[in-house]
C-alpha atoms as a PDB file:
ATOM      1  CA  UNK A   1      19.914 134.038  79.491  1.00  0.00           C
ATOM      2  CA  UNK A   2      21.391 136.144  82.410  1.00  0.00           C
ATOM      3  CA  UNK A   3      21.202 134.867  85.879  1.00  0.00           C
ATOM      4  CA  UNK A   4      21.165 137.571  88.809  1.00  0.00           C
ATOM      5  CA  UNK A   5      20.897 136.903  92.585  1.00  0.00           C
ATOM      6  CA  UNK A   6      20.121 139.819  95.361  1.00  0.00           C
ATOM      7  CA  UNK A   7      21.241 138.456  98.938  1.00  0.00           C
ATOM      8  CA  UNK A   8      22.121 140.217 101.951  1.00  0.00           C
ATOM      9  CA  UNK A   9      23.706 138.705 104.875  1.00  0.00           C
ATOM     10  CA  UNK A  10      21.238 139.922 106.882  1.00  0.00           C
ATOM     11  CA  UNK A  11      17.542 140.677 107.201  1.00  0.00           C
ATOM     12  CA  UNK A  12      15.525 144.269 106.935  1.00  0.00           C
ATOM     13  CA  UNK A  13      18.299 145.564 104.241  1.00  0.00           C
ATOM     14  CA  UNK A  14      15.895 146.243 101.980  1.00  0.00           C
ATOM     15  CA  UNK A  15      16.709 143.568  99.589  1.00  0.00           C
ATOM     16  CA  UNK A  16      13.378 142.787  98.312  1.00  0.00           C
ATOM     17  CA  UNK A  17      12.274 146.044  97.666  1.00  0.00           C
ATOM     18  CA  UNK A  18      15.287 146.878  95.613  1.00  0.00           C
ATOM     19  CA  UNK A  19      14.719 143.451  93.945  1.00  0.00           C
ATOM     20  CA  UNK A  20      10.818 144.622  93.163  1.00  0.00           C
ATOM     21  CA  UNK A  21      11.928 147.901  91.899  1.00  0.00           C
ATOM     22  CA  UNK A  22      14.681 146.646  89.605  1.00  0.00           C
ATOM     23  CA  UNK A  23      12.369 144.311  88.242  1.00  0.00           C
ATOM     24  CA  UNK A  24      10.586 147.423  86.754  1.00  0.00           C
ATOM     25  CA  UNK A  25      13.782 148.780  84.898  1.00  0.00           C
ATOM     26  CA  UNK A  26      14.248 145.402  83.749  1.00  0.00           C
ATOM     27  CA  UNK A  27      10.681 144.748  82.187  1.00  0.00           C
ATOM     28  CA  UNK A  28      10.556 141.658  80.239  1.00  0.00           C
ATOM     29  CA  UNK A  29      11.928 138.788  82.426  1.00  0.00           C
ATOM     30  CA  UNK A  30      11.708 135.950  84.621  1.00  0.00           C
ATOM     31  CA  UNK A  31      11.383 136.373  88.861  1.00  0.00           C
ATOM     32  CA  UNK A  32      12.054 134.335  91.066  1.00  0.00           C
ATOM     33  CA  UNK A  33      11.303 134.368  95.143  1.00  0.00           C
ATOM     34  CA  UNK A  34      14.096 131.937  96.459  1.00  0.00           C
ATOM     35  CA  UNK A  35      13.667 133.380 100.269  1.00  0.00           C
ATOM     36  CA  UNK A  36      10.984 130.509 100.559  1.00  0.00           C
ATOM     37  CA  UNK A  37      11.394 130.898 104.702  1.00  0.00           C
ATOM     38  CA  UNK A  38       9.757 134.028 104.720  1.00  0.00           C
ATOM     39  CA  UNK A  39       8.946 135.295 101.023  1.00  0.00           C
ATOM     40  CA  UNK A  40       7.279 138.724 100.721  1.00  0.00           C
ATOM     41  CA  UNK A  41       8.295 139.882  97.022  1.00  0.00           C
ATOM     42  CA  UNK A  42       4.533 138.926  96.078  1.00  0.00           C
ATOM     43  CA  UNK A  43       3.148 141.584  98.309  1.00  0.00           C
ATOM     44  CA  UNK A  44       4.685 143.935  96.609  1.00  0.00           C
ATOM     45  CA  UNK A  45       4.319 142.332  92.650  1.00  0.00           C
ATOM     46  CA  UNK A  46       1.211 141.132  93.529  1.00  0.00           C
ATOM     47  CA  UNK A  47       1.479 137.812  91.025  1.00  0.00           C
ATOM     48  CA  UNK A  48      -1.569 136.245  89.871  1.00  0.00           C
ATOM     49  CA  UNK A  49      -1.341 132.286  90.622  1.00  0.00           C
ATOM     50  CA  UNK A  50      -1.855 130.297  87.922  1.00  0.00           C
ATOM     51  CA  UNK A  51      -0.542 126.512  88.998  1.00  0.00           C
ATOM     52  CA  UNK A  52      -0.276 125.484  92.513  1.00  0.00           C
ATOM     53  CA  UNK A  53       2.780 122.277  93.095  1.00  0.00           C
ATOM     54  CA  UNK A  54       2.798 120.970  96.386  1.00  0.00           C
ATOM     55  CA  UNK A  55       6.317 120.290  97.652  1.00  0.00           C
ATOM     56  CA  UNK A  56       7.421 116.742  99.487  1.00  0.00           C
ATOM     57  CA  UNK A  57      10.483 116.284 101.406  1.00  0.00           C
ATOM     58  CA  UNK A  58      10.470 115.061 104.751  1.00  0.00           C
ATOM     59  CA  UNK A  59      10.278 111.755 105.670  1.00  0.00           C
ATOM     60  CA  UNK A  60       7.754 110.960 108.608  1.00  0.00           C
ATOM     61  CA  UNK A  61       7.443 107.685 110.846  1.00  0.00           C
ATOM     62  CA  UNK A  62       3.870 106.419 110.336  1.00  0.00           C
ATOM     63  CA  UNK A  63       2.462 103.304 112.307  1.00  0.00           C
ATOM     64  CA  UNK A  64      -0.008 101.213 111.128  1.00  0.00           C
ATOM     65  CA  UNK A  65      -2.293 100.091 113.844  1.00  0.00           C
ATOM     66  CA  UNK A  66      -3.601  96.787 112.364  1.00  0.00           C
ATOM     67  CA  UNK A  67       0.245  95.660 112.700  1.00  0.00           C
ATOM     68  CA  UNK A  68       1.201  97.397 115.600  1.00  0.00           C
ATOM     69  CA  UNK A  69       1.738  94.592 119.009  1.00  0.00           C
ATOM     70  CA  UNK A  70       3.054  97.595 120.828  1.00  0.00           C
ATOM     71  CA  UNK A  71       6.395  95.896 121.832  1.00  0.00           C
ATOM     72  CA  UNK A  72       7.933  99.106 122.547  1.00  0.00           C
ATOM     73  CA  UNK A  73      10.957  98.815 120.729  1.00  0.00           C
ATOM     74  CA  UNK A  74      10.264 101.836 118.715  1.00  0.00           C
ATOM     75  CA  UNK A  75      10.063 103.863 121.771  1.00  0.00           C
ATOM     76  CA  UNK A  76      13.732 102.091 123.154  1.00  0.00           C
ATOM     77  CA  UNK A  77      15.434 103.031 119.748  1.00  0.00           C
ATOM     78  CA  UNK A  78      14.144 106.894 119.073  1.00  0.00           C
ATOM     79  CA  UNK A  79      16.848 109.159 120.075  1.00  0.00           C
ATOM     80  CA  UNK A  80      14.435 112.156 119.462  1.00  0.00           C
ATOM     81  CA  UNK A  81      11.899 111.183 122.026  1.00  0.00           C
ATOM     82  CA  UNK A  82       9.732 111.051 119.112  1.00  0.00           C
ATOM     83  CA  UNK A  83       7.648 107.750 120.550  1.00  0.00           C
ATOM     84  CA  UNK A  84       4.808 108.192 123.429  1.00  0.00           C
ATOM     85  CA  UNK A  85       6.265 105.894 126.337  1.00  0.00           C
ATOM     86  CA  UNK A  86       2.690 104.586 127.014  1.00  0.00           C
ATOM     87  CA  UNK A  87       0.853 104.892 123.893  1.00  0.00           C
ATOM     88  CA  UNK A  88       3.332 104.438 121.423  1.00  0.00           C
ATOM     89  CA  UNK A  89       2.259 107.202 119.135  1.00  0.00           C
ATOM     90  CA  UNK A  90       4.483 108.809 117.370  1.00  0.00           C
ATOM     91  CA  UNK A  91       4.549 112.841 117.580  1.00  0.00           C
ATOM     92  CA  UNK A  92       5.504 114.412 114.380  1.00  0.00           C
ATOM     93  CA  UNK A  93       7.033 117.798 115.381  1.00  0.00           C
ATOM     94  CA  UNK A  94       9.778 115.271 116.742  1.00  0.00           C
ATOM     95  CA  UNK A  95       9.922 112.788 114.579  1.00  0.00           C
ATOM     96  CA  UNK A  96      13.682 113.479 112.704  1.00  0.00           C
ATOM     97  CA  UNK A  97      12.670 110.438 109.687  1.00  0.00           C
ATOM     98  CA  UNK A  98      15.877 108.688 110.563  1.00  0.00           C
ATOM     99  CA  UNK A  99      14.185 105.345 109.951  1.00  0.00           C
ATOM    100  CA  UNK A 100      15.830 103.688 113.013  1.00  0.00           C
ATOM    101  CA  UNK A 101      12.201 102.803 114.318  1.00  0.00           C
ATOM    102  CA  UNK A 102      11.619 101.735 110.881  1.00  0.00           C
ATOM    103  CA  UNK A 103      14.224  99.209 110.624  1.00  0.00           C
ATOM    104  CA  UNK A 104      13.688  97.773 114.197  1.00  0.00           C
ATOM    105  CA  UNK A 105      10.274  96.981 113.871  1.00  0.00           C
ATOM    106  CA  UNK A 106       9.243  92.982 114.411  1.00  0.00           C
ATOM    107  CA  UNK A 107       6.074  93.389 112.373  1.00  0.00           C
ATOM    108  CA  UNK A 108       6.833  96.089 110.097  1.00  0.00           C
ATOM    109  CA  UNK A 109       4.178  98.154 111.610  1.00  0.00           C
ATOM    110  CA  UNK A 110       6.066 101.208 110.470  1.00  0.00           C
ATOM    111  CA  UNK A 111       7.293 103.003 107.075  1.00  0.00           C
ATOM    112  CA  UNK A 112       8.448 106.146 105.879  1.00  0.00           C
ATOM    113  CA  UNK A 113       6.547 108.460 104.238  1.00  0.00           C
ATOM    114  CA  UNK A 114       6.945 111.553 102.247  1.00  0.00           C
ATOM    115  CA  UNK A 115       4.928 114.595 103.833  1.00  0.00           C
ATOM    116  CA  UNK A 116       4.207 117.835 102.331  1.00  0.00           C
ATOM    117  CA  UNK A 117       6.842 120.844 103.680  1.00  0.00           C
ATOM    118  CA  UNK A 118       5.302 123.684 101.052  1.00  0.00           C
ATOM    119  CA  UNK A 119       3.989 124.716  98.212  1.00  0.00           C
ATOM    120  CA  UNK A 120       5.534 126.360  94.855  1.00  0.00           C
ATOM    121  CA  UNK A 121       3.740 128.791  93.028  1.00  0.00           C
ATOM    122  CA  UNK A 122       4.168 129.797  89.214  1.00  0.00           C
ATOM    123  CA  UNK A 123       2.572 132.849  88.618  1.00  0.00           C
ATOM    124  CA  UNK A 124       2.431 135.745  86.488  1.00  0.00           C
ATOM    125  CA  UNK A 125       3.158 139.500  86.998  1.00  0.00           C
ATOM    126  CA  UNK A 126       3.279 142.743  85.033  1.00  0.00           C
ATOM    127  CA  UNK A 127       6.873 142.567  84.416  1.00  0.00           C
ATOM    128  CA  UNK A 128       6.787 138.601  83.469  1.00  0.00           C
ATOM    129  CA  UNK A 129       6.535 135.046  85.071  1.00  0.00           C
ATOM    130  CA  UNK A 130       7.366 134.710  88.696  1.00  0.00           C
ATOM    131  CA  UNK A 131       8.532 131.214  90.461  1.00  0.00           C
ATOM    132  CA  UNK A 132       7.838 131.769  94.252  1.00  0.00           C
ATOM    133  CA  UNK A 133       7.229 129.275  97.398  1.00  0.00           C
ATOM    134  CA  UNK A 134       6.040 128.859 100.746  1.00  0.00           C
ATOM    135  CA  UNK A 135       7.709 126.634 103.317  1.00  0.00           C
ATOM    136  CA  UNK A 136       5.773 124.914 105.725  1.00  0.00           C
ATOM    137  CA  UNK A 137       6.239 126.865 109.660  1.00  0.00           C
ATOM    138  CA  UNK A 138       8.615 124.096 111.275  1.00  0.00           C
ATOM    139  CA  UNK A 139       9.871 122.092 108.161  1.00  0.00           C
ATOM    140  CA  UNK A 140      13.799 121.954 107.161  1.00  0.00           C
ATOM    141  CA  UNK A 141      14.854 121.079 103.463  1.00  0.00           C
ATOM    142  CA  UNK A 142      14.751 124.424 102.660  1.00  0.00           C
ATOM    143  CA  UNK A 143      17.879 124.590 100.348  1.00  0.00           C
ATOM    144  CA  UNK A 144      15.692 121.939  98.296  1.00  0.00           C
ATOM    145  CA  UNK A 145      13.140 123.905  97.929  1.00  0.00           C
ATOM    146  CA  UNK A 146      14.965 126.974  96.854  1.00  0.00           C
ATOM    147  CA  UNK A 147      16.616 124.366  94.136  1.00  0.00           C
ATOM    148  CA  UNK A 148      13.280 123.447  92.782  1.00  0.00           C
ATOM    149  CA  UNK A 149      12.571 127.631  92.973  1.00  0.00           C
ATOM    150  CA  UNK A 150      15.304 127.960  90.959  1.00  0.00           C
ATOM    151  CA  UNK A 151      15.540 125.234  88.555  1.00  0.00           C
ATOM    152  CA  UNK A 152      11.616 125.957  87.247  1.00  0.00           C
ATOM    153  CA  UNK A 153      12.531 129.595  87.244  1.00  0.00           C
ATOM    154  CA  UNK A 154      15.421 128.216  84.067  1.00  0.00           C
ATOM    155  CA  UNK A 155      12.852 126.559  82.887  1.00  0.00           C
ATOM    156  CA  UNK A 156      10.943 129.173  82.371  1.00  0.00           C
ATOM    157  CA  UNK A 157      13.122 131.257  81.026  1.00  0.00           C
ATOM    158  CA  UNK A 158      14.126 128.564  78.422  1.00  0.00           C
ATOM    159  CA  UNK A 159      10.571 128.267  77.381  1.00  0.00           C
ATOM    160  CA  UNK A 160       9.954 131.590  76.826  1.00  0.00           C
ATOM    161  CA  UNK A 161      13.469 132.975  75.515  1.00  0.00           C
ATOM    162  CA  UNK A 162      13.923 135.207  78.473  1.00  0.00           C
ATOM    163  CA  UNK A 163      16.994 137.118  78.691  1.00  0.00           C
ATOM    164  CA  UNK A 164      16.949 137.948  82.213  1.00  0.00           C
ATOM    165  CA  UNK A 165      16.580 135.754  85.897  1.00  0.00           C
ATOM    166  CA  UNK A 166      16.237 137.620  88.596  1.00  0.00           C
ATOM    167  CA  UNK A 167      16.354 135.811  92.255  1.00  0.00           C
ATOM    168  CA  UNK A 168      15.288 137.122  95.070  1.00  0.00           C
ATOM    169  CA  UNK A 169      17.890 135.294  97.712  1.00  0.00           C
ATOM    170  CA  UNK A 170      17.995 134.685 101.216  1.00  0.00           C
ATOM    171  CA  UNK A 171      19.487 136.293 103.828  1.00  0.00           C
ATOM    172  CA  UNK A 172      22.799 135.101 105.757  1.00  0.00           C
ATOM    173  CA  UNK A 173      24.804 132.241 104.622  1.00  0.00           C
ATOM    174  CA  UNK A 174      23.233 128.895 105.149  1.00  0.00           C
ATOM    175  CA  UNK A 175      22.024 126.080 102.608  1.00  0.00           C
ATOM    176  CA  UNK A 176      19.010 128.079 101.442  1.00  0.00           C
ATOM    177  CA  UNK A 177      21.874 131.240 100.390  1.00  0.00           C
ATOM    178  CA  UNK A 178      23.997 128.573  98.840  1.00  0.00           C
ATOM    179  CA  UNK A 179      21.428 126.531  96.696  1.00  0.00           C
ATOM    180  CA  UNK A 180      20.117 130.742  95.356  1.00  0.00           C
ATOM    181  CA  UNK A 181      23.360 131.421  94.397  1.00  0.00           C
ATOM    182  CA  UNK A 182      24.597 128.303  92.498  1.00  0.00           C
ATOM    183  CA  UNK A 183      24.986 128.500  88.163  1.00  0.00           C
ATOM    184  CA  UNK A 184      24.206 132.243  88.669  1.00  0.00           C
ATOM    185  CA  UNK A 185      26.235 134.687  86.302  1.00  0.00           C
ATOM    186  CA  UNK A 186      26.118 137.660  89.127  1.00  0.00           C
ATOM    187  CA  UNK A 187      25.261 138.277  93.272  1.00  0.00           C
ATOM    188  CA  UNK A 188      24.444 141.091  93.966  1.00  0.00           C
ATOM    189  CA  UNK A 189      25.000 142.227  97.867  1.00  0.00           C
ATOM    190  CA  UNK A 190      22.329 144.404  99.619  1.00  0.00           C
ATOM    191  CA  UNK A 191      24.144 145.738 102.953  1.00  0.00           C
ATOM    192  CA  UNK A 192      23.053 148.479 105.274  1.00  0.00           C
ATOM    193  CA  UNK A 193      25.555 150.508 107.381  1.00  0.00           C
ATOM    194  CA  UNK A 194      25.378 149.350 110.993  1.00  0.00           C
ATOM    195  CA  UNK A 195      27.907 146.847 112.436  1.00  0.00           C
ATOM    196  CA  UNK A 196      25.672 143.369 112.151  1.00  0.00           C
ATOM    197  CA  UNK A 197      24.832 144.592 108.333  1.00  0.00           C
ATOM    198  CA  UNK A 198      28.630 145.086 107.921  1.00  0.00           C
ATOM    199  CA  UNK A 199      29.326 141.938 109.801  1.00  0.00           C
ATOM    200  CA  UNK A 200      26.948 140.246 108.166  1.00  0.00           C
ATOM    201  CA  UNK A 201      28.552 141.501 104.810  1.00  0.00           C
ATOM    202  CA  UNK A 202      31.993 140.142 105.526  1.00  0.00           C
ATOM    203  CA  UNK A 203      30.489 136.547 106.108  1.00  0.00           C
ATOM    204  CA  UNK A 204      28.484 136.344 102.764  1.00  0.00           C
ATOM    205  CA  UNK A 205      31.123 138.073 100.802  1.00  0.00           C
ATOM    206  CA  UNK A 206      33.872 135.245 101.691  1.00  0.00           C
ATOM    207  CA  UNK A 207      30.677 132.548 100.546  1.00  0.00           C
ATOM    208  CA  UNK A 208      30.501 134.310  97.392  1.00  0.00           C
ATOM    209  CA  UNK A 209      34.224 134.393  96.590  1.00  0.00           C
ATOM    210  CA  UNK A 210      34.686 130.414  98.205  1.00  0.00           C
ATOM    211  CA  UNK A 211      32.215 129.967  95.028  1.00  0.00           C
ATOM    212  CA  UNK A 212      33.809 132.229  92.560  1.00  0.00           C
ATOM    213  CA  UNK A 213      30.892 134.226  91.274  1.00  0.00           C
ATOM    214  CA  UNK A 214      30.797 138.098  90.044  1.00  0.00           C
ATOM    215  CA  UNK A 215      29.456 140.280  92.778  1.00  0.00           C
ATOM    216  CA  UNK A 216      28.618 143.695  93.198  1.00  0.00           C
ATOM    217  CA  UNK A 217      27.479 145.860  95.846  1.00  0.00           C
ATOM    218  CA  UNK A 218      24.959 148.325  96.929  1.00  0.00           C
ATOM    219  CA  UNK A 219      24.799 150.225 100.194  1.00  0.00           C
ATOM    220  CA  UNK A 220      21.518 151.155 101.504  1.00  0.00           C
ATOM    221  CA  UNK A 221      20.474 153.877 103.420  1.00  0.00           C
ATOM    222  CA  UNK A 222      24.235 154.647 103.115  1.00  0.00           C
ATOM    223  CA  UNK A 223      23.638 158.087 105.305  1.00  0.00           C
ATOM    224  CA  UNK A 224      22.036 156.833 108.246  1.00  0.00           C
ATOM    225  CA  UNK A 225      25.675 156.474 109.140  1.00  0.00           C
ATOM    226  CA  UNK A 226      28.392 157.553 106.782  1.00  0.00           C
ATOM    227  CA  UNK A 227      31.541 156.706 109.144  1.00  0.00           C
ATOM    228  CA  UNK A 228      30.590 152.594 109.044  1.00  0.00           C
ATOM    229  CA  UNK A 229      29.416 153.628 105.233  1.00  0.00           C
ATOM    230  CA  UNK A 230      32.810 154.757 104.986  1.00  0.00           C
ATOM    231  CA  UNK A 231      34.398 151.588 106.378  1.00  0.00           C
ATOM    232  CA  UNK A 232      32.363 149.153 103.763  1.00  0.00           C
ATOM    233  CA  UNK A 233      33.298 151.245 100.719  1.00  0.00           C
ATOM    234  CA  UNK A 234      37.194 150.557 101.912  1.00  0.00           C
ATOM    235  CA  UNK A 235      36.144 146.734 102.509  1.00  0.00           C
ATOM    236  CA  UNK A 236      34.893 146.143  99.426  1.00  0.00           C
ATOM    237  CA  UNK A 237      37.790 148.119  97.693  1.00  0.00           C
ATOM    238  CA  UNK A 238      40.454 145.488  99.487  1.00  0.00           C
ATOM    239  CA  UNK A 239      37.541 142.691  98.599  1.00  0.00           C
ATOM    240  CA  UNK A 240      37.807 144.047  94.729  1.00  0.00           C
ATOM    241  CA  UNK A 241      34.017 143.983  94.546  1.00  0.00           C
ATOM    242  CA  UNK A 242      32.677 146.967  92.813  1.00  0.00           C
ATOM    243  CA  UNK A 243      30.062 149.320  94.710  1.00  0.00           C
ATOM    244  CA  UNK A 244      27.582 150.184  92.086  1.00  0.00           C
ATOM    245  CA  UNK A 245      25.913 152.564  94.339  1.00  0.00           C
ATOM    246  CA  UNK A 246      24.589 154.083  97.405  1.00  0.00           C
ATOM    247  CA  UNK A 247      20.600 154.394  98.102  1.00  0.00           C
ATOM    248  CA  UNK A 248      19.684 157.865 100.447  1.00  0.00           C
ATOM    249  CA  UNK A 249      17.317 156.714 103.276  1.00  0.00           C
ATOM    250  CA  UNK A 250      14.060 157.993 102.618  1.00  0.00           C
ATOM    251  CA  UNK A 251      10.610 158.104 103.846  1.00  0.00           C
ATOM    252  CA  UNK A 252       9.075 158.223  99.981  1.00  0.00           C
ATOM    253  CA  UNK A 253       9.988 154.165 100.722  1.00  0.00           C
ATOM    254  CA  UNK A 254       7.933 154.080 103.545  1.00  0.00           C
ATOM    255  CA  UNK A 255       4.792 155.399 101.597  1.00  0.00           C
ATOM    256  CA  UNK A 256       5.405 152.838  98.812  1.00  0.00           C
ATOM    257  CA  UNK A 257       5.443 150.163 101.026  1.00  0.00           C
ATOM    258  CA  UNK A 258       2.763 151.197 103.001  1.00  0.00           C
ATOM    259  CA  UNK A 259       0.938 151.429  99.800  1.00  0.00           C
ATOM    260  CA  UNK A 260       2.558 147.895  98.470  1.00  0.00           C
ATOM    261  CA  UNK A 261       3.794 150.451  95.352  1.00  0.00           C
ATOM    262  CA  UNK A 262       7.316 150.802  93.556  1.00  0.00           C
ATOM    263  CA  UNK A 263       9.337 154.230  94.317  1.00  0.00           C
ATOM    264  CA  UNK A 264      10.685 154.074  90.718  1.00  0.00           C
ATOM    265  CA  UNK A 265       7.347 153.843  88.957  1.00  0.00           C
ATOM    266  CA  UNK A 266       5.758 156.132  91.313  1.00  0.00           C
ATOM    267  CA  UNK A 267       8.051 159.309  91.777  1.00  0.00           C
ATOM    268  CA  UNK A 268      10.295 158.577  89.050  1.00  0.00           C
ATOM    269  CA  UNK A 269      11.999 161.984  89.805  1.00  0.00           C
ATOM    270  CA  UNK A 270      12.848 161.553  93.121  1.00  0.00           C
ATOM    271  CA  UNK A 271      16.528 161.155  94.117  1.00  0.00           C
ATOM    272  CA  UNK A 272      16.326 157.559  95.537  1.00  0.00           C
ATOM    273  CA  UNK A 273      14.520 156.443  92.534  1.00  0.00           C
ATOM    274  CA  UNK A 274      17.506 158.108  90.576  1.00  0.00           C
ATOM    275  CA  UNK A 275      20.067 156.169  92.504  1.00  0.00           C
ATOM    276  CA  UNK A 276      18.051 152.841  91.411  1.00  0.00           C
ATOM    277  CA  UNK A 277      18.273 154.020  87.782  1.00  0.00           C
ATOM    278  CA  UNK A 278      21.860 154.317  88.520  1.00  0.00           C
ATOM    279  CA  UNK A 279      22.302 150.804  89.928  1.00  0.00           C
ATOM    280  CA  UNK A 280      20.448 148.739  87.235  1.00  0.00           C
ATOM    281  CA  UNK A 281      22.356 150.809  84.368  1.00  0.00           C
ATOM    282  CA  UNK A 282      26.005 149.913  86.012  1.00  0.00           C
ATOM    283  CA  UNK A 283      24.448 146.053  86.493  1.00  0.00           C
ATOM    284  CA  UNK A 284      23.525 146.308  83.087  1.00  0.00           C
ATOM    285  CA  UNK A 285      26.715 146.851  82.222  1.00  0.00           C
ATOM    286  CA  UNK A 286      28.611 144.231  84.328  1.00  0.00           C
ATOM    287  CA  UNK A 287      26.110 141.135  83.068  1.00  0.00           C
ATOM    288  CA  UNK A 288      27.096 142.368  79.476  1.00  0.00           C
END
């Protein structure tokens, strides 16, 4: 069983829609949505839900009353200002779970407790199972969550003798990028020619080769601007990372969007959906 990550170093490359389109070619296979910060590959697979896992992993300070003498120590000890000076409660948008309160509480009127930060989804779509998630607006932990994305994803995949994972990453380089693109057997960069996407290129391409791992390249909407088109091709030549293809800009991927459709499924003889083609075929051949 294959494992493939898409990332881009930065947003709006058009990642997920090349993601949702070479899930087509691919057919039979496992999907999995690891941008669990702002995940949108189900609007365009439209996955029927058929289990629902709620995910845990902050900790939050909660009082009990019936113990509570309201000393005021907790207040003293918070460095987040997390503790009401006058009533003592605790507010959790700044509550960090550090547990200091915790521990310097004379009646133990406080504890730590789990609370939920999202929900992951396994769910089924035309082209196989999908593994997606939803993190909570304001929660952190999101690297874990993209770990637990990923890990039922193999599991899947194991269950049902899958050949093929294909992940969805995040954009940019942090924890979330990281935890998509560990025990994968190929990353595949998404970049768009204008100086933050080629910027933004340069930063995820020296993560990819700190961690050793295959990648490949696409440029989209290479022709918006040829000249900084021109300058990736020679970056990734002196990077030795292979440029699989280029992708025209078109307004055909407007109307699919608009219309939550595929280009290569619905004008399967249109020059952009050619290019695709051309990309999964020389991927194909790389995994092999």
């Amino acid at each position: 069983m294959k494992k493939i990550t898409v990332i881009s170093g930065k947003g709006g490359t058009g990642k997920t829609t090349l993601v949702s389109n070479l899930a087509y070619l691919a057919g039979d296979l496992v999907l999995a949505d690891c941008d669990v910060d702002a995940p949108n590959l189900h609007l365009l697979l439209n996955p029927e839900v058929e289990e629902t896992n709620i995910f845990k992993s902050n900790k939050l300070a909660v009082k009990d009353e019936s113990k509570c003498i309201d000393c005021g120590i907790c207040n003293e000890v918070c460095r987040f200002n997390a503790v009401s000076p006058l009533t003592y409660e605790i507010d959790p948008y700044k509550c960090e779970g550090c547990g200091v309160c915790v521990e310097m509480c004379p009646e133990d009127a406080l504890s730590l407790k789990l609370m939920k930060t999202g929900e992951i989804y396994n769910s089924i779509t035309r082209f196989g199972p999908m593994i997606h998630a939803n993190l909570k607006i304001g929660s952190d932990n999101s690297g874990k969550l993209v770990s637990e994305v990923r890990e039922k994803a193999v599991e899947k995949g194991k269950k049902l003798d899958k050949k093929l994972i294909l992940i969805d990453g995040s954009p940019g380089i942090g924890c979330p990028v990281i935890s998509s693109i560990t025990g994968v057997d190929l990353v595949l960069f998404v970049t768009e020619p204008s100086k933050s996407g080629f910027s933004d290129l340069k930063r995820v391409a020296q993560v990819i080769k700190h961690f050793n791992i295959p990648a490949l390249a696409v440029i989209n909407k290479y022709d918006i601007n040829k000249a900084i088109s021109q300058e990736i091709e020679e970056y990734l030549k002196e990077e030795k990372i292979e440029l699989v293809g280029k992708i025209s800009f078109s307004s055909i991927v407007v109307d699919s969007l608009r219309n939550a459709e595929l280009v290569v499924e619905q004008d399967k003889e249109a020059k952009i959906s050619q290019e695709i083609v051309d990309i999964w075929n020389k991927i194909k051949t790389n995994i092999k």
